[in-house]
C-alpha atoms as a PDB file:
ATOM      1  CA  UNK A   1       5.785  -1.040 -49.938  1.00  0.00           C
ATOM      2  CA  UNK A   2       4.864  -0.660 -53.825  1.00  0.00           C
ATOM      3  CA  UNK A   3       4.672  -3.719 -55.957  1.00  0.00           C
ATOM      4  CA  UNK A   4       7.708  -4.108 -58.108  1.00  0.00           C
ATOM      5  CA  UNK A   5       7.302  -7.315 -59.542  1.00  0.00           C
ATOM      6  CA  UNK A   6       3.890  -9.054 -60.437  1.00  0.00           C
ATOM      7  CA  UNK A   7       3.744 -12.658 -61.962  1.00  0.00           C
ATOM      8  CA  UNK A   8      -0.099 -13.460 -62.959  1.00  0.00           C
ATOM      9  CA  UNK A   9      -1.370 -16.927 -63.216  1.00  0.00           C
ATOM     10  CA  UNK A  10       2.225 -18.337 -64.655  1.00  0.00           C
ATOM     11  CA  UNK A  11       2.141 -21.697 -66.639  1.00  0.00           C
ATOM     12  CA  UNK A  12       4.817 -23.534 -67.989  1.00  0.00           C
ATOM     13  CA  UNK A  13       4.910 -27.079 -69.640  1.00  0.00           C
ATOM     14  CA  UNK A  14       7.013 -29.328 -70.947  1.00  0.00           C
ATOM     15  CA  UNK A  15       5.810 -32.086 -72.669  1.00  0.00           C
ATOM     16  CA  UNK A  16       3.254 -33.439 -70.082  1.00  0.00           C
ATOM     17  CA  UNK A  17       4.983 -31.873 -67.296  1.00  0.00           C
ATOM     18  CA  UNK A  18       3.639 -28.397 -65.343  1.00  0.00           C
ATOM     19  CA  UNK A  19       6.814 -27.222 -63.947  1.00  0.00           C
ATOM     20  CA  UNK A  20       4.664 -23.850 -63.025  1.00  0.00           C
ATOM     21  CA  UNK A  21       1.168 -24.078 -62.190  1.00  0.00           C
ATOM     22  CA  UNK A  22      -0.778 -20.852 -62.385  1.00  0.00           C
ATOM     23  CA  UNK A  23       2.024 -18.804 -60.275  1.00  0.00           C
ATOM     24  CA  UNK A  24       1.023 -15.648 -58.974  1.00  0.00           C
ATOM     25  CA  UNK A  25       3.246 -13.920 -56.795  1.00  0.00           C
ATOM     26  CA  UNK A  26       3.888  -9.828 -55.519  1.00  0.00           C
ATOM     27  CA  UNK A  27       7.560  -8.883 -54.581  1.00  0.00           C
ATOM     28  CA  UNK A  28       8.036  -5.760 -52.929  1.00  0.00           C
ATOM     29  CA  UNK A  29      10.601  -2.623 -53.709  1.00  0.00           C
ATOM     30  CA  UNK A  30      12.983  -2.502 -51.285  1.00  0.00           C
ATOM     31  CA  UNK A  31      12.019  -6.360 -49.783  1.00  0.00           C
ATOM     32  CA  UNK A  32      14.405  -9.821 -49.919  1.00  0.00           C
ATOM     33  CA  UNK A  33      11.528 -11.652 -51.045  1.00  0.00           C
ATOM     34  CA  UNK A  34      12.902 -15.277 -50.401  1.00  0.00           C
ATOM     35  CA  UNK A  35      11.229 -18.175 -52.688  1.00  0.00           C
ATOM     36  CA  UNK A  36      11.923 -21.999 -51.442  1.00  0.00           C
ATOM     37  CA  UNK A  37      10.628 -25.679 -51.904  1.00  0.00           C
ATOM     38  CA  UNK A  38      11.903 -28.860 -52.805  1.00  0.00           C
ATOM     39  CA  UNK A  39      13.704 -29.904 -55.280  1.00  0.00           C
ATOM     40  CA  UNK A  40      12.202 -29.753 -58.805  1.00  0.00           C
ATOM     41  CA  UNK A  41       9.225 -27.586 -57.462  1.00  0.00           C
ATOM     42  CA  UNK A  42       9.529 -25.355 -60.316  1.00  0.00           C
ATOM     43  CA  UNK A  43      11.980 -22.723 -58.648  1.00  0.00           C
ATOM     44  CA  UNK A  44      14.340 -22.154 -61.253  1.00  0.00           C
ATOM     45  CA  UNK A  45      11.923 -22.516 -63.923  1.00  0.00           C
ATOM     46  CA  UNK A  46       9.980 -19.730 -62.089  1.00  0.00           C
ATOM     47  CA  UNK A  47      13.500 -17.579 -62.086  1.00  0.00           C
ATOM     48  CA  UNK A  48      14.135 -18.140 -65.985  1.00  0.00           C
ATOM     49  CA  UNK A  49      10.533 -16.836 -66.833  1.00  0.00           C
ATOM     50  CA  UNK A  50      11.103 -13.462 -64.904  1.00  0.00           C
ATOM     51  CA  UNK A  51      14.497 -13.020 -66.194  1.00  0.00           C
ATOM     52  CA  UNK A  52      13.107 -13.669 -69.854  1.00  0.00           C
ATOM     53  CA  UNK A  53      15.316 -16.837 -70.523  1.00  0.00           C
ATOM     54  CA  UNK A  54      12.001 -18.646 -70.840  1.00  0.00           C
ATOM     55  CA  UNK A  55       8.448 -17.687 -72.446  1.00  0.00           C
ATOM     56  CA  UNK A  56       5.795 -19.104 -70.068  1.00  0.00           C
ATOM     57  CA  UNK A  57       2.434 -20.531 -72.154  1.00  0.00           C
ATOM     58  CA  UNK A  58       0.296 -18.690 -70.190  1.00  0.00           C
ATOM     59  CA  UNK A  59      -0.093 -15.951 -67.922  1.00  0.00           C
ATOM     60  CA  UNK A  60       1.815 -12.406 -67.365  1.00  0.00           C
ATOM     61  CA  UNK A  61       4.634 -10.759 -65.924  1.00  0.00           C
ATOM     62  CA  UNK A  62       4.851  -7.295 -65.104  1.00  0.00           C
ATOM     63  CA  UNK A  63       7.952  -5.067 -63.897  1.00  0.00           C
ATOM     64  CA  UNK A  64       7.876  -2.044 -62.338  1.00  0.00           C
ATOM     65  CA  UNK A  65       4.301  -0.918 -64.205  1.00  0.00           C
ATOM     66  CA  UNK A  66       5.578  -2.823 -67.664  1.00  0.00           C
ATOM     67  CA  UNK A  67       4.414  -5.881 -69.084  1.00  0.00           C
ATOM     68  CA  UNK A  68       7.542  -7.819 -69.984  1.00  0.00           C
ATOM     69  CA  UNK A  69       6.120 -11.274 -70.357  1.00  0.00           C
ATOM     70  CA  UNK A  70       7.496 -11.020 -74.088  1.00  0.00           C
ATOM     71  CA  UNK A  71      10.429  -9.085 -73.934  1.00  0.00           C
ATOM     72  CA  UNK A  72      13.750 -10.077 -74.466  1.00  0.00           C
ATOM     73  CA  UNK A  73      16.052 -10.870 -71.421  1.00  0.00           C
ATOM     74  CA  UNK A  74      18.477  -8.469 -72.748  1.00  0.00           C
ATOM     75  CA  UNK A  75      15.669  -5.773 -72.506  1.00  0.00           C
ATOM     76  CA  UNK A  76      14.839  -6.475 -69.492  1.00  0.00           C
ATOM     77  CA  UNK A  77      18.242  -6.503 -67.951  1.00  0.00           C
ATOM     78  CA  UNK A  78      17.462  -2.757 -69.233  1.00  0.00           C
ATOM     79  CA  UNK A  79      14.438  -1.915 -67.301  1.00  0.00           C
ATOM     80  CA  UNK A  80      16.460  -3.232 -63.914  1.00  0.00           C
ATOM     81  CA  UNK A  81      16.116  -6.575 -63.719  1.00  0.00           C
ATOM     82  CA  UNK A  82      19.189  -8.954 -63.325  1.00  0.00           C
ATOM     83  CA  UNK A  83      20.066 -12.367 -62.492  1.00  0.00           C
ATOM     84  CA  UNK A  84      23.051 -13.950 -61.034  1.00  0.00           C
ATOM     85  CA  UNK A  85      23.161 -18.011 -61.763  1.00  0.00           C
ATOM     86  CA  UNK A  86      23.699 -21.539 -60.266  1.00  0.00           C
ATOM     87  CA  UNK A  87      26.687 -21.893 -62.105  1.00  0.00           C
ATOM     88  CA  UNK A  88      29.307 -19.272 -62.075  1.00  0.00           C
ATOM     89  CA  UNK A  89      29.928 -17.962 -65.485  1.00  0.00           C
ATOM     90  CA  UNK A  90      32.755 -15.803 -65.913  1.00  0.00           C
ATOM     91  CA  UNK A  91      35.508 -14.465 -68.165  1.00  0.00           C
ATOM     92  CA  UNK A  92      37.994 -17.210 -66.354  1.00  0.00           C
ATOM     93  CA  UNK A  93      41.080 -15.663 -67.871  1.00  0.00           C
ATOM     94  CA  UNK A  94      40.874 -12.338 -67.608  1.00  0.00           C
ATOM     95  CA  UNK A  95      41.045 -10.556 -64.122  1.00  0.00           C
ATOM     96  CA  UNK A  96      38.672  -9.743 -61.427  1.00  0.00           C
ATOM     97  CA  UNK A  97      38.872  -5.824 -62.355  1.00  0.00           C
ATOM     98  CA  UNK A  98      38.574  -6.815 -66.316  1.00  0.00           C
ATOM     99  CA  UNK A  99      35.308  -8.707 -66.045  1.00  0.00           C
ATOM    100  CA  UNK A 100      33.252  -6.319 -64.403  1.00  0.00           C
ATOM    101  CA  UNK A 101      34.988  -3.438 -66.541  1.00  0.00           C
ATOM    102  CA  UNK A 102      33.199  -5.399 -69.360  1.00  0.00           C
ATOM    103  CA  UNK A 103      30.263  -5.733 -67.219  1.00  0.00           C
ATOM    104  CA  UNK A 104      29.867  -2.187 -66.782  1.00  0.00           C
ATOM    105  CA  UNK A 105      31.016  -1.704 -70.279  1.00  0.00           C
ATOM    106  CA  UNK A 106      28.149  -3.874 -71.262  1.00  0.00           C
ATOM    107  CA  UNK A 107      25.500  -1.250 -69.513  1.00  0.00           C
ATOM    108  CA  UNK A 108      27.213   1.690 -70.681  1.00  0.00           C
ATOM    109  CA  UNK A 109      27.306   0.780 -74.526  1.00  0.00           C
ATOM    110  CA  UNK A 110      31.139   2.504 -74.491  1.00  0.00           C
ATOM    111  CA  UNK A 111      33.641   0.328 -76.179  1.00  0.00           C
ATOM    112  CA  UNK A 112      37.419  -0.319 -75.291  1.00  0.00           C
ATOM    113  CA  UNK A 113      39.751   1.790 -77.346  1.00  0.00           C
ATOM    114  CA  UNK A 114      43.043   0.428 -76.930  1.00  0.00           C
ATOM    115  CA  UNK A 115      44.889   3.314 -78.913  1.00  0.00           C
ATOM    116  CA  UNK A 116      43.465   6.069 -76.639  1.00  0.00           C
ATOM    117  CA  UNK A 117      44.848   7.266 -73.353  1.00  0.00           C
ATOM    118  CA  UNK A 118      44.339   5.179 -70.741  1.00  0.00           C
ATOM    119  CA  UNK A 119      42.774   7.584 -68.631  1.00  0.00           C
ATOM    120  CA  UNK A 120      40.117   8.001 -71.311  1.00  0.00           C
ATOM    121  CA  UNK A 121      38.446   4.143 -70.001  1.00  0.00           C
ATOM    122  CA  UNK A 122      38.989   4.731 -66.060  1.00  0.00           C
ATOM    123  CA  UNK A 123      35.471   5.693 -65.205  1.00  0.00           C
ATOM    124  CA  UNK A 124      35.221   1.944 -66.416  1.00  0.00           C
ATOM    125  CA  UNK A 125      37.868   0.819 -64.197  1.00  0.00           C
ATOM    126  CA  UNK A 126      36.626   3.514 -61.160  1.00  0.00           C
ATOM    127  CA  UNK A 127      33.540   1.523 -61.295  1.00  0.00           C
ATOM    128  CA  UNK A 128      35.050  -2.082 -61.131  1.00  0.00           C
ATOM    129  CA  UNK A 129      37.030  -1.020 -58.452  1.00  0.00           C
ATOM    130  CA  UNK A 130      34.213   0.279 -56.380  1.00  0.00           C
ATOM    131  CA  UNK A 131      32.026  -2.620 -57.089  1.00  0.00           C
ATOM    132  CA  UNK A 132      35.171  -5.361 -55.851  1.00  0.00           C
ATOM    133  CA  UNK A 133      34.785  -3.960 -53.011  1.00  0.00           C
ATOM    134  CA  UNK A 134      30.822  -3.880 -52.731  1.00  0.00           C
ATOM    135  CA  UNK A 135      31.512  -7.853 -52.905  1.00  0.00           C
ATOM    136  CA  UNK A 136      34.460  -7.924 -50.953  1.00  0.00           C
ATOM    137  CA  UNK A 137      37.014  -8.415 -53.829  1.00  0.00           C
ATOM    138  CA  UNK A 138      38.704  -5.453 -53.583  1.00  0.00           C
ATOM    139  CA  UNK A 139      42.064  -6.932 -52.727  1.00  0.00           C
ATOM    140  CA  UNK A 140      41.739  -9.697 -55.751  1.00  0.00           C
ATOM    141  CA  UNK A 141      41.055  -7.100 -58.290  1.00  0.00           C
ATOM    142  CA  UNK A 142      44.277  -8.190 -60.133  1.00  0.00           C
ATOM    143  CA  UNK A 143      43.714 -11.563 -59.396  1.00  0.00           C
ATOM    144  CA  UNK A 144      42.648 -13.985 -62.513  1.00  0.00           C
ATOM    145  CA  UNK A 145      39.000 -15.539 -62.181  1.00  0.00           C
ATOM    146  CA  UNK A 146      39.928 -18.751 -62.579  1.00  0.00           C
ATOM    147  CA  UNK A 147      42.363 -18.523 -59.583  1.00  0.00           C
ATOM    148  CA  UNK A 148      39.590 -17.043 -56.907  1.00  0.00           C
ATOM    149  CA  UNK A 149      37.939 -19.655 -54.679  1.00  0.00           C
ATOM    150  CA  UNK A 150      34.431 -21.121 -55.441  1.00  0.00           C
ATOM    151  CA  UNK A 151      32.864 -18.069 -53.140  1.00  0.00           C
ATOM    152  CA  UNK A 152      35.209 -16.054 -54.178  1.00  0.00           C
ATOM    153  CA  UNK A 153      33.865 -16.553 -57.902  1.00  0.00           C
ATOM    154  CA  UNK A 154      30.377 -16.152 -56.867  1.00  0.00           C
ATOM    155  CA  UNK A 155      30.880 -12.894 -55.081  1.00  0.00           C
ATOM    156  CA  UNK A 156      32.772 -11.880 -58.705  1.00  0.00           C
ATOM    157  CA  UNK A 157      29.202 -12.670 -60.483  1.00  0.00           C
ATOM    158  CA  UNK A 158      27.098 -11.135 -58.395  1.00  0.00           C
ATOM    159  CA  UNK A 159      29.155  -8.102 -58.483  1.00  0.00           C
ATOM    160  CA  UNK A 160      28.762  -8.598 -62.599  1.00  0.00           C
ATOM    161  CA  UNK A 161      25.022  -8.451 -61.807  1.00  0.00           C
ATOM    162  CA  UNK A 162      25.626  -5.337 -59.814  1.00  0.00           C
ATOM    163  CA  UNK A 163      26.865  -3.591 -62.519  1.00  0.00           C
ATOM    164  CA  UNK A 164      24.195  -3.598 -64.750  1.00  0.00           C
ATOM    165  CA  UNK A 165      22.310  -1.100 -61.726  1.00  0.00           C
ATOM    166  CA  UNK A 166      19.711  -3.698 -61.140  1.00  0.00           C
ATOM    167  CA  UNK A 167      16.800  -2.460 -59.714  1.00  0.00           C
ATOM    168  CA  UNK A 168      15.746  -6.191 -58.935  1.00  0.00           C
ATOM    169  CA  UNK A 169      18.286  -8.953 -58.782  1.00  0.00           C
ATOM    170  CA  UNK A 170      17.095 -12.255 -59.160  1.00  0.00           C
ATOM    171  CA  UNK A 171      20.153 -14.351 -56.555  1.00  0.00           C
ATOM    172  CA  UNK A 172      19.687 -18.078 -57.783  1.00  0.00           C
ATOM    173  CA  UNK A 173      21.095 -20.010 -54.959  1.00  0.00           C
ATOM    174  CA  UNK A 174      24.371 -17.962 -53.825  1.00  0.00           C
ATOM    175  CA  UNK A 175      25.394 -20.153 -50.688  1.00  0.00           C
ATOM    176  CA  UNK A 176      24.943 -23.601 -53.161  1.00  0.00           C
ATOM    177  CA  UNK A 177      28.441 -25.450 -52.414  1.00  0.00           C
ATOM    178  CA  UNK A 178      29.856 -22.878 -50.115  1.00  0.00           C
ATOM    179  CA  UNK A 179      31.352 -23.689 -46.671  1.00  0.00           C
ATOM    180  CA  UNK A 180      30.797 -22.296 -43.481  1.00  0.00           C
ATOM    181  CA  UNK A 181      32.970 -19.240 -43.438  1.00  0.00           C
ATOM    182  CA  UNK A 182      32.099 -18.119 -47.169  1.00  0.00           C
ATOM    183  CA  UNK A 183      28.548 -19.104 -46.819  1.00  0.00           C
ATOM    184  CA  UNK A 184      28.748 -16.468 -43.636  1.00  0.00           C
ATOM    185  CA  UNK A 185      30.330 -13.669 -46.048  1.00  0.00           C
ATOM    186  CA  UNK A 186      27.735 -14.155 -48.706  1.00  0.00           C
ATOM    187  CA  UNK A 187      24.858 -14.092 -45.905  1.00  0.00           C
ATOM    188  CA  UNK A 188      26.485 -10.534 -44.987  1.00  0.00           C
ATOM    189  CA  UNK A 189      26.688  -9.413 -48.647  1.00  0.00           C
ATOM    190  CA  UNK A 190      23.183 -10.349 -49.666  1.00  0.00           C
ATOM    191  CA  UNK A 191      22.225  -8.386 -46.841  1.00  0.00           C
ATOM    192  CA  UNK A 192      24.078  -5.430 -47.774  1.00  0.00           C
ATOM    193  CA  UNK A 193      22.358  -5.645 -51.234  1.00  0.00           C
ATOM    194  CA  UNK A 194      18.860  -4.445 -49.983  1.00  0.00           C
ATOM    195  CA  UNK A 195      20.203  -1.162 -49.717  1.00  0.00           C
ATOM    196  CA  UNK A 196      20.879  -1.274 -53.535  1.00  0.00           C
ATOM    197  CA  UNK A 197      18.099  -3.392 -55.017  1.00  0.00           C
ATOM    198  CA  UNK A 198      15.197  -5.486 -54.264  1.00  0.00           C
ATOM    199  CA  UNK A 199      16.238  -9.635 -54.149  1.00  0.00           C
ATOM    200  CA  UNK A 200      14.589 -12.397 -54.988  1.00  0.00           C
ATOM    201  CA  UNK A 201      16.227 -14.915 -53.215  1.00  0.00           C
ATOM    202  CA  UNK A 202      16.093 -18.697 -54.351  1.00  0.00           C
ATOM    203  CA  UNK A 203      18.230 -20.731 -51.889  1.00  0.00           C
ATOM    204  CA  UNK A 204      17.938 -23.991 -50.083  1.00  0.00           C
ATOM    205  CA  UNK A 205      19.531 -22.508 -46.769  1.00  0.00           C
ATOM    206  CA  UNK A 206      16.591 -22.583 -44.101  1.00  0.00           C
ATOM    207  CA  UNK A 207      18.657 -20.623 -41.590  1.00  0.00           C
ATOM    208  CA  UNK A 208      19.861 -17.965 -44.069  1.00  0.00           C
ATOM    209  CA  UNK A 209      16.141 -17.664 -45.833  1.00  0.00           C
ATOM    210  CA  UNK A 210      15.225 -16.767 -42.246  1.00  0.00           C
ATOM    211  CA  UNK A 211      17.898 -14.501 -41.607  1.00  0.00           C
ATOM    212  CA  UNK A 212      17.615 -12.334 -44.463  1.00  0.00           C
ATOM    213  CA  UNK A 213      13.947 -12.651 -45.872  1.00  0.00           C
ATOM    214  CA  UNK A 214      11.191  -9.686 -45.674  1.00  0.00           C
ATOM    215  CA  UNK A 215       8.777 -12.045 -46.734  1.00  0.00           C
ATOM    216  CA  UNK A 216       8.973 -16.012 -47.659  1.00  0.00           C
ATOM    217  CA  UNK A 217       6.864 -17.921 -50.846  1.00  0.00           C
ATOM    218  CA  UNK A 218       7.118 -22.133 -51.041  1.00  0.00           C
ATOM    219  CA  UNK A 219       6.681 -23.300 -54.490  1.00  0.00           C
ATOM    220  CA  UNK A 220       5.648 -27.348 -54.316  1.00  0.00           C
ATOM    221  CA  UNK A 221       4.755 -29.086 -57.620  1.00  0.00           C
ATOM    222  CA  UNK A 222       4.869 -25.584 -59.477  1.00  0.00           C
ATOM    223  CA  UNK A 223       2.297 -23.893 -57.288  1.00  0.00           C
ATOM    224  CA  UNK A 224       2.822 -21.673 -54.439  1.00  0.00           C
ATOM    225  CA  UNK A 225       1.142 -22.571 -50.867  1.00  0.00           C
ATOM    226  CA  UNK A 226       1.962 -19.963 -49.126  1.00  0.00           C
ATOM    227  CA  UNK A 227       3.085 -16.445 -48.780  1.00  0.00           C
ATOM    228  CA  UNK A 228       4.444 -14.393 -45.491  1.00  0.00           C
ATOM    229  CA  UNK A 229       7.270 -13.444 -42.883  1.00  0.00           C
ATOM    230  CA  UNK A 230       9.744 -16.103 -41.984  1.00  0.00           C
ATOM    231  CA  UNK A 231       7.827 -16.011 -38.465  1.00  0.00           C
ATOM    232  CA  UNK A 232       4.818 -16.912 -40.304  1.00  0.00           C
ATOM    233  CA  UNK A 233       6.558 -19.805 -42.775  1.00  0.00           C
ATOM    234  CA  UNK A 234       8.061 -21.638 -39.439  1.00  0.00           C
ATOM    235  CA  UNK A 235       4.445 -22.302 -38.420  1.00  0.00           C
ATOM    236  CA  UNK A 236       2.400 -22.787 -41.818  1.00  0.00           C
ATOM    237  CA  UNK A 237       1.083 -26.314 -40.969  1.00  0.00           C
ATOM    238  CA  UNK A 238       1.020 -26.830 -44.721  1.00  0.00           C
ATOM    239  CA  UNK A 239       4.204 -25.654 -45.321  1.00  0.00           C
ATOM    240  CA  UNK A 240       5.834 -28.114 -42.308  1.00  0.00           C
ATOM    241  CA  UNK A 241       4.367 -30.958 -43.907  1.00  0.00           C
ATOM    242  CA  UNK A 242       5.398 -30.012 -47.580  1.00  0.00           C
ATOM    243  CA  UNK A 243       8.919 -29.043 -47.273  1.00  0.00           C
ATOM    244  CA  UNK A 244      10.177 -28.085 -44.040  1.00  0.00           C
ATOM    245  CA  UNK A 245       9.533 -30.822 -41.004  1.00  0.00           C
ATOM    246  CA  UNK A 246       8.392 -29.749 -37.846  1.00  0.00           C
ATOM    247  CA  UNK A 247      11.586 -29.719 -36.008  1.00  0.00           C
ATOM    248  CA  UNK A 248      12.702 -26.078 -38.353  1.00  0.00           C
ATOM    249  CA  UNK A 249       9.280 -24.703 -37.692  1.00  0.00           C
ATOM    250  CA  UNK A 250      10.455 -24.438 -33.694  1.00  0.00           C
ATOM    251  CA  UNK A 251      14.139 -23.565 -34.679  1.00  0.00           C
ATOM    252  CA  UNK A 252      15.409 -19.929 -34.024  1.00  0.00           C
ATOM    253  CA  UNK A 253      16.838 -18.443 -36.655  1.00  0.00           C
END
């Protein structure tokens, strides 16, 4: 598969902390590229420097043949690359169908026109409709936001995500304080996404990393140790001492 994304050598400080230590690191088109390590590894540090939230000090990112390492998120969210977040942000008072209208209003550049015909906005609304249902909330689509569950909600921002046409989606721990059943659906829908976009896939869930990863990196200490298939992860010797314990590195997924 071609390269889509390319981080070079990625370096970022704070104060006399490295919370990225010379990153490099190849995703894919068309792959869930999973990412994992421990806790303050550098993970969502990493994230916020591809999504342009964060200049690095040193080093370059490049996206889909461009050098973005000093554009503008917003710019970027241009070119096809999008980010969904730990923490849900949404239009709480508005409904699900409103807040991705707006969404897709957002890519589109139109603008609501309240004393035109209605029918004059429902591509806007055709849209939201058919992208509830790519994240399963086509029967809340009246529903307010802040009356959907917590997985409920998260499906919601991913599907905002969605509707900028992403060509890579950066998923920042989707299952994070889901249950069983909901962390099941969201397996299921991040699934379905690689048919849409290539993922990069931050996420703590060893079992669903394994389920739904081309290909795995662990970040420890802000530098990656290793790169490969799930299959190959389970059995990194480094990797099992690092982050994972011997007892996942025999466990089927």
């Amino acid at each position: 598969m071609a390269e889509l994304l390319h981080l070079d050598a990625l370096v970022k400080r704070f104060g006399g902390l490295t919370a990225t230590d010379g990153v490099t690191l190849d995703v894919a088109d068309g792959e869930i590229h999973a990412l994992i390590g421990p806790n303050g590894a550098g993970k969502t540090t990493l994230i916020h420097q591809i999504a342009g939230s964060l200049a690095p000090d040193a080093g370059r990112i490049r996206f889909n043949g461009v050098d973005v390492t000093r554009m503008s998120l917003h710019l970027r969210t241009q070119l096809g690359l999008a980010r969904s977040y730990q923490v849900v942000s949404l239009f709480r008072r508005l409904s699900v169908r409103d807040n991705l209208a707006f969404a897709v209003q957002a890519r589109t550049g139109s603008t609501f026109q309240f004393w035109r015909a209605a029918a004059d906005q429902q591509p806007l609304f055709d849209e939201a409709r058919e992208l509830a249902a790519r994240v399963d909330l086509a029967d809340r689509l009246d529903a307010p936001a802040r009356t959907l569950a917590h997985g409920e909600q998260r499906r919601l921002e991913i599907g905002l995500a969605l509707a900028t046409r992403p060509r890579l989606l950066l998923l920042d721990e989707p299952l994070a304080g889901l249950g069983p059943e909901e962390s099941a659906r969201m397996v299921d829908l991040v699934s379905g996404l690689r048919s849409h976009c290539t993922l990069l896939l931050v996420e703590h869930d060893m079992d669903a990393v394994f389920r739904l990863a081309d290909r795995v990196s662990v970040l420890v200490n802000g530098r990656i140790i290793a790169t490969g298939t799930p299959d190959e992860i389970r059995v990194h010797r480094e990797v099992r001492r690092a982050y994972l314990g011997d007892d996942v590195a025999v466990h089927d997924a």
